[in-house]
Protein backbone atom coordinates (compact mmCIF):
# COMPACT_ATOMS: atom_id res chain seq x y z
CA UNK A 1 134.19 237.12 260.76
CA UNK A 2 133.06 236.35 264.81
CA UNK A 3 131.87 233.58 265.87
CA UNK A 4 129.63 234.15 268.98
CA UNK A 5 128.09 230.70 268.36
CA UNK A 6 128.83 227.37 266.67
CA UNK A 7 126.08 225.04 264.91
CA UNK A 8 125.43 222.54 262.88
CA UNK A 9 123.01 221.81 260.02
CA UNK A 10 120.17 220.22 261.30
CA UNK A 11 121.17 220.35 265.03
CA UNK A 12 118.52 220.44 267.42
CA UNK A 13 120.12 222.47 270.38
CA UNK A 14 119.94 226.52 270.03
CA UNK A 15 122.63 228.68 269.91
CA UNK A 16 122.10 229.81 273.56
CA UNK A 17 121.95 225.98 274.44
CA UNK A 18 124.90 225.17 272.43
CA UNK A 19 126.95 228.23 273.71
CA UNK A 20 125.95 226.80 277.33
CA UNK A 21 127.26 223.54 276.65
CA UNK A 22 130.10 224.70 275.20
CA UNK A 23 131.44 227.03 278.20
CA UNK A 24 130.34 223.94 280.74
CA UNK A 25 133.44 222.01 279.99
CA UNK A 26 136.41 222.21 281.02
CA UNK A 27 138.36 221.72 277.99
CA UNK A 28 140.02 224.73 276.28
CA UNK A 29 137.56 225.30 272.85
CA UNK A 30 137.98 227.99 270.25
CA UNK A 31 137.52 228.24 266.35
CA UNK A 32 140.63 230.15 264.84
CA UNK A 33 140.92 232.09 261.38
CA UNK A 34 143.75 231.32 259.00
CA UNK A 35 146.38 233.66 260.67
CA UNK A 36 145.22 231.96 263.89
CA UNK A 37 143.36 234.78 265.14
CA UNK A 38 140.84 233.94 268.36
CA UNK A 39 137.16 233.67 266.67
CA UNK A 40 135.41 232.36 269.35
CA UNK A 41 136.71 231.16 272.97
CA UNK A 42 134.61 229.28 275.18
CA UNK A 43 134.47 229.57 279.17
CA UNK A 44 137.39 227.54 279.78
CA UNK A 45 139.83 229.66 278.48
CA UNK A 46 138.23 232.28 281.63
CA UNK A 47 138.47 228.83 284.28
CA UNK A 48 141.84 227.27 283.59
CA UNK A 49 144.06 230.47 282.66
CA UNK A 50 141.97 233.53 283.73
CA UNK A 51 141.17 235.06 280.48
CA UNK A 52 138.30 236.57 279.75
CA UNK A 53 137.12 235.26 276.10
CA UNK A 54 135.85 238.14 275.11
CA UNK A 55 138.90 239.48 275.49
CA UNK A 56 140.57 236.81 273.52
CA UNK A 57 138.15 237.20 270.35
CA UNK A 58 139.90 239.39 267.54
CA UNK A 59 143.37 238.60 268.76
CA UNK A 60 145.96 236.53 267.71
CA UNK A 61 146.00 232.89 269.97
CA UNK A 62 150.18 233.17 269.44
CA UNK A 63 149.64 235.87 272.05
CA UNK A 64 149.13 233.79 275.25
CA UNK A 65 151.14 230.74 273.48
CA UNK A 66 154.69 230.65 275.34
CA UNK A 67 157.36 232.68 272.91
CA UNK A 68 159.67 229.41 272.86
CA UNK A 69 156.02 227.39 271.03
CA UNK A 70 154.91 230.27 268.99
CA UNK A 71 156.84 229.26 266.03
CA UNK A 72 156.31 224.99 266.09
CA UNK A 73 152.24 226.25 266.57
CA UNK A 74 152.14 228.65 263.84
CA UNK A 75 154.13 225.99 261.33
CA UNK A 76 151.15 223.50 262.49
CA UNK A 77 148.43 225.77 261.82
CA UNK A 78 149.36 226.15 258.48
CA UNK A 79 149.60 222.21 258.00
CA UNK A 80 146.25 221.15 258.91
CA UNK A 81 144.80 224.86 257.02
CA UNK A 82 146.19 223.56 253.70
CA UNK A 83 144.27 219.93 253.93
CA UNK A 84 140.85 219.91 254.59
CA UNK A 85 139.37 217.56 257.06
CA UNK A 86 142.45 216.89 258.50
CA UNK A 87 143.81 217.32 262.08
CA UNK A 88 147.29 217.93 264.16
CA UNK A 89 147.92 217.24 267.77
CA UNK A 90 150.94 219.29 269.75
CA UNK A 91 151.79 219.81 273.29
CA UNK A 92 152.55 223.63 274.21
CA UNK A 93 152.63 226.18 276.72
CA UNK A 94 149.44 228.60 277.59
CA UNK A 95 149.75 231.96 279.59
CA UNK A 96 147.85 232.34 282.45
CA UNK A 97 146.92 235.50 283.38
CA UNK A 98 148.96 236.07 286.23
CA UNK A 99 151.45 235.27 283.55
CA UNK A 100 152.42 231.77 285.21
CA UNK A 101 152.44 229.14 282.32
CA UNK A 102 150.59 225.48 281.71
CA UNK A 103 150.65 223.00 279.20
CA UNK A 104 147.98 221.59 277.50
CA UNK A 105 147.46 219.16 274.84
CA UNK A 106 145.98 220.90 271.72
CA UNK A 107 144.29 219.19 268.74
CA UNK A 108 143.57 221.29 265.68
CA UNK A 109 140.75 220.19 263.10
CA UNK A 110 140.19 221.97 259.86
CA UNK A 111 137.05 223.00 259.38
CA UNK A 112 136.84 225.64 256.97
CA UNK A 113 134.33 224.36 255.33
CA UNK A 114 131.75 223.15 257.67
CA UNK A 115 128.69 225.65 257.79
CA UNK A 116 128.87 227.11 261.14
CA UNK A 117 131.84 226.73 262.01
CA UNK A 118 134.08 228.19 258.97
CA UNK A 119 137.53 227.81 260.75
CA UNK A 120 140.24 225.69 262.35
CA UNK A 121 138.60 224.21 265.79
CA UNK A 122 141.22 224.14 268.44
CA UNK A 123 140.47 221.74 271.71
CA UNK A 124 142.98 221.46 273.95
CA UNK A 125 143.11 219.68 277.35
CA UNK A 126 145.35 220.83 280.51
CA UNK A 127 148.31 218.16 281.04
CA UNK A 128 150.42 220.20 283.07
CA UNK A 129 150.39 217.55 285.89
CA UNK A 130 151.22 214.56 283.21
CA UNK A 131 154.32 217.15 281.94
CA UNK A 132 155.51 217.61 284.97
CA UNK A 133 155.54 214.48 285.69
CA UNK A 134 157.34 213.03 282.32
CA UNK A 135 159.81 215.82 282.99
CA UNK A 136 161.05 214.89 286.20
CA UNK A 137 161.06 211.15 285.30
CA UNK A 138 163.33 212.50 282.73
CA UNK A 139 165.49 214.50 284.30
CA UNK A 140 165.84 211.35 286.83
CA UNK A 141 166.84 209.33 283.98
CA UNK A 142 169.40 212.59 282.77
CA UNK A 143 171.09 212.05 285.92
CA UNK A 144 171.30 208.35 286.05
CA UNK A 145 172.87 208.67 282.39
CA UNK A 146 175.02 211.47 283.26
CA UNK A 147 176.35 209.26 286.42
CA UNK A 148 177.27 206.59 283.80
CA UNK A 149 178.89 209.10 281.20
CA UNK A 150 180.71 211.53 283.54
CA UNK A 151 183.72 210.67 285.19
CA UNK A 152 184.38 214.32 286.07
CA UNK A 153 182.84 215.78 288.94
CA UNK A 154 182.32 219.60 287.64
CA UNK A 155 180.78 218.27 284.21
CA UNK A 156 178.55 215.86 286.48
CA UNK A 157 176.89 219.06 288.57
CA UNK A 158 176.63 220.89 285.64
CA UNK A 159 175.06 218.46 283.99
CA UNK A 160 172.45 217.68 286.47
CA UNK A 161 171.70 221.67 286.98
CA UNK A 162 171.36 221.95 283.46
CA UNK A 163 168.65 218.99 284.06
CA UNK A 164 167.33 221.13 287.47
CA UNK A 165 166.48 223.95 285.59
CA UNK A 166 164.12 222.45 283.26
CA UNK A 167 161.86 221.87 286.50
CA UNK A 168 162.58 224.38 289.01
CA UNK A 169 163.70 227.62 288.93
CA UNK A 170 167.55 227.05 289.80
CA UNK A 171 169.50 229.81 288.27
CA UNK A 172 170.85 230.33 291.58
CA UNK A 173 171.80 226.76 293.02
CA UNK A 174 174.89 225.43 294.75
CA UNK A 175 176.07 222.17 295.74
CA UNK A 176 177.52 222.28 299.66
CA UNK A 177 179.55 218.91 300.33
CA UNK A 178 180.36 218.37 303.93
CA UNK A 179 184.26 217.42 304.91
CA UNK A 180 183.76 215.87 308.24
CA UNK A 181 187.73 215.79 309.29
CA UNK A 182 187.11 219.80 309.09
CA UNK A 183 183.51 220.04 309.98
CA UNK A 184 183.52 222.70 306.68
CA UNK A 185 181.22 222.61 303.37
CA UNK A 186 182.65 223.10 300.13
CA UNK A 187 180.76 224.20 297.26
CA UNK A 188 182.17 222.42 294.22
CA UNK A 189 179.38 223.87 292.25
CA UNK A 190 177.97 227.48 293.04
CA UNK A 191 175.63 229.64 290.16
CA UNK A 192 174.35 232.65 291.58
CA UNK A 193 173.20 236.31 290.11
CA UNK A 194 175.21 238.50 292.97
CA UNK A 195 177.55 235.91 295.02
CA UNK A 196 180.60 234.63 294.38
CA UNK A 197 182.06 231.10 295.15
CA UNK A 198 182.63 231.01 299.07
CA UNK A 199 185.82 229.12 300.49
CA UNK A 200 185.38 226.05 302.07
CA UNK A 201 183.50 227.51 305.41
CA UNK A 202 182.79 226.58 309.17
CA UNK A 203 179.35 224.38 309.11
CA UNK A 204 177.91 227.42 311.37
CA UNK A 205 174.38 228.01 311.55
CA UNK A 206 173.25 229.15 308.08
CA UNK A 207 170.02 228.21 306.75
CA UNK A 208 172.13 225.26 304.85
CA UNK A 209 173.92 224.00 307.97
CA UNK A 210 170.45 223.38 309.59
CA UNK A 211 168.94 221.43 306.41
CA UNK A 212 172.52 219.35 306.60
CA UNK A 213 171.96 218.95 310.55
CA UNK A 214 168.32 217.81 310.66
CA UNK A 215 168.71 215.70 307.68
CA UNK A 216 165.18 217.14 306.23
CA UNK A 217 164.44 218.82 303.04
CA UNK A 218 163.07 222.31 303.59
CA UNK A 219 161.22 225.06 301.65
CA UNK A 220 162.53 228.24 303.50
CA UNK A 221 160.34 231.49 302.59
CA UNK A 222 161.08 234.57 304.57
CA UNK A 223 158.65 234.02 307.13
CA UNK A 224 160.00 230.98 308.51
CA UNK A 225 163.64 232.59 307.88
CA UNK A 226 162.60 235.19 310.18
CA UNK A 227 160.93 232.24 312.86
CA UNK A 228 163.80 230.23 312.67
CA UNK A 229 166.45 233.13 313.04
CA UNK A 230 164.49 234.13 316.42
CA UNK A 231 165.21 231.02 317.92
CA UNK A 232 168.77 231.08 317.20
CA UNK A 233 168.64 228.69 314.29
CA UNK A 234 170.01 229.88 311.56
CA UNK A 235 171.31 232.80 310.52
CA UNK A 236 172.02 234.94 307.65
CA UNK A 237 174.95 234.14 305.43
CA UNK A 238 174.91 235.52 301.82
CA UNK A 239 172.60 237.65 299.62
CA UNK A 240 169.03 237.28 301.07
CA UNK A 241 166.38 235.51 299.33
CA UNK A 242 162.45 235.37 299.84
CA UNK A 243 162.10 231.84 298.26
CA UNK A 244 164.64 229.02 299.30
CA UNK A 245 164.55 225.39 299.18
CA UNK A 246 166.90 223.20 300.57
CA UNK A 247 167.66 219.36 300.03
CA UNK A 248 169.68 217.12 302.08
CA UNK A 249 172.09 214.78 299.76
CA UNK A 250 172.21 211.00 301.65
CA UNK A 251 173.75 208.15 300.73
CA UNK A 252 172.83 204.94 302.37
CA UNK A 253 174.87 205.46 304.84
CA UNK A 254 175.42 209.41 305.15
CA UNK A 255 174.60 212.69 304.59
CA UNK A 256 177.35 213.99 302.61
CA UNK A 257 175.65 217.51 301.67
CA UNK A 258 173.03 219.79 300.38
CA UNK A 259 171.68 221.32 297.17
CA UNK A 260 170.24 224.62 297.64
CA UNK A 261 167.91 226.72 294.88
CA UNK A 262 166.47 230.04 295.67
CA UNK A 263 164.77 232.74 293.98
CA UNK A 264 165.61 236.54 295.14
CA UNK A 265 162.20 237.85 293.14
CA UNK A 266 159.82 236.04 293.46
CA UNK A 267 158.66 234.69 297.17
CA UNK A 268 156.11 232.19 295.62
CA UNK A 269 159.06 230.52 293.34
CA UNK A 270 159.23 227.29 294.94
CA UNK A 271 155.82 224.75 296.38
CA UNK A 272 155.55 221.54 298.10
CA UNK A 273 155.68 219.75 294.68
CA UNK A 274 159.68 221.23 293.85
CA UNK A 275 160.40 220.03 297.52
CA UNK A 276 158.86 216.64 296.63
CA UNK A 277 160.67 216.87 293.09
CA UNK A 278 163.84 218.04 294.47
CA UNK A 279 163.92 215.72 297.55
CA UNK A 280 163.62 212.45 295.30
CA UNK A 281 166.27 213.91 292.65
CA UNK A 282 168.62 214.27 296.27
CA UNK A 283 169.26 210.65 296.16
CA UNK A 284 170.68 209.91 293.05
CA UNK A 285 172.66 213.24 292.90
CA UNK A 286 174.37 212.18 296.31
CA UNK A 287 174.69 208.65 294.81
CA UNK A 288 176.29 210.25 291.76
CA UNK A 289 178.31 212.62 293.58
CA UNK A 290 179.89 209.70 296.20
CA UNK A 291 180.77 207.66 293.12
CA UNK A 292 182.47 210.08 291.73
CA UNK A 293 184.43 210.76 295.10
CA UNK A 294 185.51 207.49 295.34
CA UNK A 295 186.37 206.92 291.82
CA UNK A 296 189.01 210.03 292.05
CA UNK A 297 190.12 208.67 294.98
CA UNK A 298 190.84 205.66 293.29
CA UNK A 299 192.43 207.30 290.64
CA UNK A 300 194.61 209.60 293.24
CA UNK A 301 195.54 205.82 294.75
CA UNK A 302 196.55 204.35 291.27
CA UNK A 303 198.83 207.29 290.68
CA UNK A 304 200.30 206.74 293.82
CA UNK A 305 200.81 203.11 293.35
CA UNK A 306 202.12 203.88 289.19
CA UNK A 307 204.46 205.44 291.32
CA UNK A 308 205.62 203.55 293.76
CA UNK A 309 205.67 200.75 290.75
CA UNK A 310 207.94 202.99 288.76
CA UNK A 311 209.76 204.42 291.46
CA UNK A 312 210.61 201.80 293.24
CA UNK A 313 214.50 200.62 292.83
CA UNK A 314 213.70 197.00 294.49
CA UNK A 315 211.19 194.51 292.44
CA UNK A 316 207.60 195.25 293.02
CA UNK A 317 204.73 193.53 291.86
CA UNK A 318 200.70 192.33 292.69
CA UNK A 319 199.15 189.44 292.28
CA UNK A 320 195.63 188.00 293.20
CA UNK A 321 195.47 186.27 296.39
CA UNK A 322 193.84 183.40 295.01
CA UNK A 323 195.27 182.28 291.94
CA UNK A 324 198.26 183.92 292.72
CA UNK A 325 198.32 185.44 289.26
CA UNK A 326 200.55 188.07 288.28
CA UNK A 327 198.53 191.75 287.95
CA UNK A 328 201.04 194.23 287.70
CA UNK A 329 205.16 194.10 288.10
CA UNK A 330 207.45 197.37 287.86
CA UNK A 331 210.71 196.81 285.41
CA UNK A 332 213.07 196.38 288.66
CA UNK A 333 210.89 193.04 288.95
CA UNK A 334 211.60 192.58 285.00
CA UNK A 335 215.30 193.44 284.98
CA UNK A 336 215.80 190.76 288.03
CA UNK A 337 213.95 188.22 286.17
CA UNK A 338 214.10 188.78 283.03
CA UNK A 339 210.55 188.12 281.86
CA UNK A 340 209.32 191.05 280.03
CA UNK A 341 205.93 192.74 281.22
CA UNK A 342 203.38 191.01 278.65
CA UNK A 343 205.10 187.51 279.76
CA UNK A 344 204.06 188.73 283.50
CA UNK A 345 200.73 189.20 282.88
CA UNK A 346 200.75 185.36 281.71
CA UNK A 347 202.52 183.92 284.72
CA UNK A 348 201.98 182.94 288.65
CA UNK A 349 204.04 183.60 291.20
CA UNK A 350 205.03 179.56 291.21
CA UNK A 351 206.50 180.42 287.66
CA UNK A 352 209.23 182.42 289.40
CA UNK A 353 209.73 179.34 291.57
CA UNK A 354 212.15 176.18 291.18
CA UNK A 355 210.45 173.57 290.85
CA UNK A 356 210.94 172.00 294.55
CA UNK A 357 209.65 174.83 296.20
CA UNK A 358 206.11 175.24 294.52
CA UNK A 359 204.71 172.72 296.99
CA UNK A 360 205.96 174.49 299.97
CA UNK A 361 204.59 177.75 298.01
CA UNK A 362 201.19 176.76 297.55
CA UNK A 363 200.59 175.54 301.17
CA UNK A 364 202.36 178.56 302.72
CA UNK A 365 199.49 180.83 300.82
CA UNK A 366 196.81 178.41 302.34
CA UNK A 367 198.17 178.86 305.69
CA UNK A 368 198.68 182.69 306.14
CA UNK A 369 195.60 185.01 307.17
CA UNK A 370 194.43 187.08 303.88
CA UNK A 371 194.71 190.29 305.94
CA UNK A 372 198.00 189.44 307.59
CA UNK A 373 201.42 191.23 306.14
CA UNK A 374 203.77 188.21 305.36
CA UNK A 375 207.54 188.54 305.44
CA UNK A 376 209.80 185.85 304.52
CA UNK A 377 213.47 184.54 302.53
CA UNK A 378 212.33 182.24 299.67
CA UNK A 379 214.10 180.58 296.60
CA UNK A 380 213.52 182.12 293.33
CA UNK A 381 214.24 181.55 289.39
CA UNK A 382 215.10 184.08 287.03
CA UNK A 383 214.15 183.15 283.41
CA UNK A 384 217.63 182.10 282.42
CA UNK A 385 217.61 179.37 285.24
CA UNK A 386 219.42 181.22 287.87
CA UNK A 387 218.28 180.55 291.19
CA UNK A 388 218.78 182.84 294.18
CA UNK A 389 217.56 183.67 297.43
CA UNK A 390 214.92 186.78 298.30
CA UNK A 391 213.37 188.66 301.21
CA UNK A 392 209.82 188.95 300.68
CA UNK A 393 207.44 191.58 302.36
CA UNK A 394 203.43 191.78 301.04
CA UNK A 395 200.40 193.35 302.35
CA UNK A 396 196.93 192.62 301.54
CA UNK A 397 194.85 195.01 299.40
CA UNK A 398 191.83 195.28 297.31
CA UNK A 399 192.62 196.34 293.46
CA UNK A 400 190.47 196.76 290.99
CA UNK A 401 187.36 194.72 293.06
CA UNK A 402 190.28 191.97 293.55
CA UNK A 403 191.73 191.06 296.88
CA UNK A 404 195.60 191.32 295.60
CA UNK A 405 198.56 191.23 297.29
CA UNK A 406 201.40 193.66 297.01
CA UNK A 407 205.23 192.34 297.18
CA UNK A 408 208.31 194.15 297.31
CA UNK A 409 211.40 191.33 297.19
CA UNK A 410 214.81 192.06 297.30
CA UNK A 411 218.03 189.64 296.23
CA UNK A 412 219.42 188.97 299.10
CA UNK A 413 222.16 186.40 297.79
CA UNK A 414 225.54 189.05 297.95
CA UNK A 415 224.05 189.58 301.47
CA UNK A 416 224.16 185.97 302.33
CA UNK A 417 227.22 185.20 300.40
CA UNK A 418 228.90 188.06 302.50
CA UNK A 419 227.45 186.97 305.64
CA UNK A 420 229.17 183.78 304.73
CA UNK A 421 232.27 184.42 304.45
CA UNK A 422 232.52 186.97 307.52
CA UNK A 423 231.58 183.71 309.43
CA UNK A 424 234.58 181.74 307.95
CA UNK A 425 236.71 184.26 308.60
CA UNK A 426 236.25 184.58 312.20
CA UNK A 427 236.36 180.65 312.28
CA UNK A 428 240.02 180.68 311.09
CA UNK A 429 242.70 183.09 312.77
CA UNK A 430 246.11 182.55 311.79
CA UNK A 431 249.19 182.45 314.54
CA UNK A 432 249.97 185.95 315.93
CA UNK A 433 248.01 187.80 313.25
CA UNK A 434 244.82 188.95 314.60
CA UNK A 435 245.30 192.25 317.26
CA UNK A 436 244.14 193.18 320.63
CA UNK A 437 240.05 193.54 320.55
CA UNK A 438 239.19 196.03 322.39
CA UNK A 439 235.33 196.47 324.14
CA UNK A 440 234.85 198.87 321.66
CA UNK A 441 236.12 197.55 318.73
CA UNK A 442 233.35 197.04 316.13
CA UNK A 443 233.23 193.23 314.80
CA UNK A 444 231.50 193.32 311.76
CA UNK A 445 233.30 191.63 308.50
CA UNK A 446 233.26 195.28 306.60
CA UNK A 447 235.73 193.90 304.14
């Protein structure tokens, strides 16, 4: 059955009225049989995605619905067919016929029974814009979580091109990082159809050096390629593409990189609304990407300092420069003292102090400069009592968000005790038994 015209009972327009009115809007209108086959299609259908609805009538609408919504829209036809009166609403994809795609809102109403009509009445109102839209504030919101879940760097970017590509057409899209000691980019992410991951490279004078020097996002079609190659700008490094878009990645305080999509098909891949999209998404990827810089480099600085800690022959330990509270000590620190680690962690440096020199302790922290390295001979107390005398050297550092400082000591009381008696030696030189010294003779007690 075709439907050229809908009415009601007792409706006082005319077909060729109705028909008129119907085509006037710009909302998407058709009746649809069971099997969801086009029965009538009004004007819109011609406006918003080119089709003529003519055309339309006696085929099936799951041929201009996108292949990955044919299934969901089918499933939801047959829902609101098997209740009368009844209605659905779904969000799906259209083909245009330049075989670009929208989304529109689509409400289904069952009327099968209504005289007229005798069908399922399908309305359905373009919200490409509002999808968009929700998209990108999700894939913001992907990135942001991604940032908080990912503590590697290669999961991050895949992450967030995984996110990309539900926008913008980024099957081919690298990350470029800029090392500034080498003046090179790095591409710890690169997905491309015909290159391969470059080495780390000279900045030079390709298209993504001169996004990275001007510090502006740029939509780079052949055209301009060509324009901007003329004057020496950029050149030509890699496969060439007819649609590129390029986005600087700053941080407050830098510009650490680029991310670069291109299309090599299609010249009319990318508009001003991916460069908008892609521009916005450039903060919090460079954000993202910085954290994660400086959190490896934190955890490249802990391994150095587990190191050192374990390493380390002489007593080693950090404590906060306030409380003085213990943070860390290496077992040299607990064999000396013979406090275990977990009683450490409990304990200020005054705790490895006799009592009569805590006083002295306390003001010599208040006196010295947070920043200066301090170096001094001090009395301590190992668990069982036993006092003896150290060399101290500490630096100031910032652990963990903490200003800290780290101390190497060393037990310095054989050294004294032998320095000692080498004086009271040479004090007391018995009749006729010390020799000639000659200028050359060494002095030191090496007994």
């Amino acid at each position: 059955m075709t439907h050229k015209t809908v009415t009601e009972p007792g409706t006082r327009l005319g077909a060729h009225q109705l028909t008129t009115l119907l085509d006037s809007t710009q909302e998407l209108i058709a009746i649809l049989g069971l099997d969801g086959t086009v029965l009538f299609a009004n004007e819109a259908f011609r406006h918003s995605l080119g089709h003529n609805p003519d055309e339309l009538v006696g085929r099936s609408i799951h041929a201009i619905v996108h292949a990955a919504d044919v299934e969901h829209i089918r499933e939801r036809l047959q829902e609101v067919a098997a209740l009368p009166g009844s209605s659905v609403r779904e969000r799906c994809r259209l083909r245009t016929q330049d075989s670009s795609w929208r989304w529109f809102e689509v409400v289904c109403h069952n009327r099968l029974e209504d005289s007229g009509i005798e069908g399922i009445l399908l309305n359905a109102q373009d919200v490409t814009a509002l999808q968009r839209m929700e998209a990108e504030r999700q894939v913001i919101s992907d990135v942001v979580h991604a940032l908080n879940q990912t503590s590697n760097l290669d999961q991050l970017l895949s992450g967030i091109h995984d996110a990309l590509k539900r926008i913008v057409s980024a099957e081919n899209c690298f990350v470029a990082l800029h090392d500034p000691e080498h003046d090179t980019f790095e591409f710890p992410f690169f997905a491309d159809e015909f290159d391969t991951v470059p080495p780390a490279q000279r900045v030079g004078r390709s298209c993504t050096a001169y996004v990275f020097r001007t510090g502006r996002a740029m939509l780079i079609p052949q055209s301009d390629f060509d324009r901007l190659a003329a004057l020496g700008e950029v050149e030509l490094v890699g496969s060439p593409s007819p649609a590129w878009l390029g986005v600087p990645l700053k941080t407050p305080t830098a510009t650490i990189g680029v991310i670069v999509v291109q299309h090599y098909q299609n010249e009319n891949a990318y508009d001003v609304r991916d460069l908008e999209f892609l521009d916005s998404v450039g903060g919090h990827i460079a954000l993202a990407i910085e954290r994660r810089r400086a959190e490896e480099e934190l955890r490249k600085s802990e391994s150095i300092l587990r190191l050192l800690f374990e390493r380390n022959p002489m007593p080693t330990w950090l404590h906060e420069a306030d409380t003085l509270k213990f943070l860390r000590v290496n077992d040299a620190a607990v064999h000396l003292y013979g406090y275990s680690h977990e009683e450490f962690e409990n304990m200020t440096i005054l705790d490895i102090r006799p009592a009569s020199e805590c006083e002295k302790t306390v003001a010599h922290f208040r006196q010295i400069d947070e920043n200066d390295e301090d170096h001094g001979f001090w009395l301590h107390q190992a668990k069982n009592g036993k006092t003896f005398e150290v060399e101290i050297i500490s630096h100031a550092l910032v652990y963990a968000g903490k200003r800290v400082r780290l101390v190497v000591a060393q037990d310095i009381s054989e050294r004294r005790n032998l320095e000692l008696h080498c004086a009271k030696r040479r004090k007391w030189k018995p009749s006729g038994a010390w020799p000639a010294v000659s200028p050359t003779t060494s002095t030191t007690c090496s007994w």
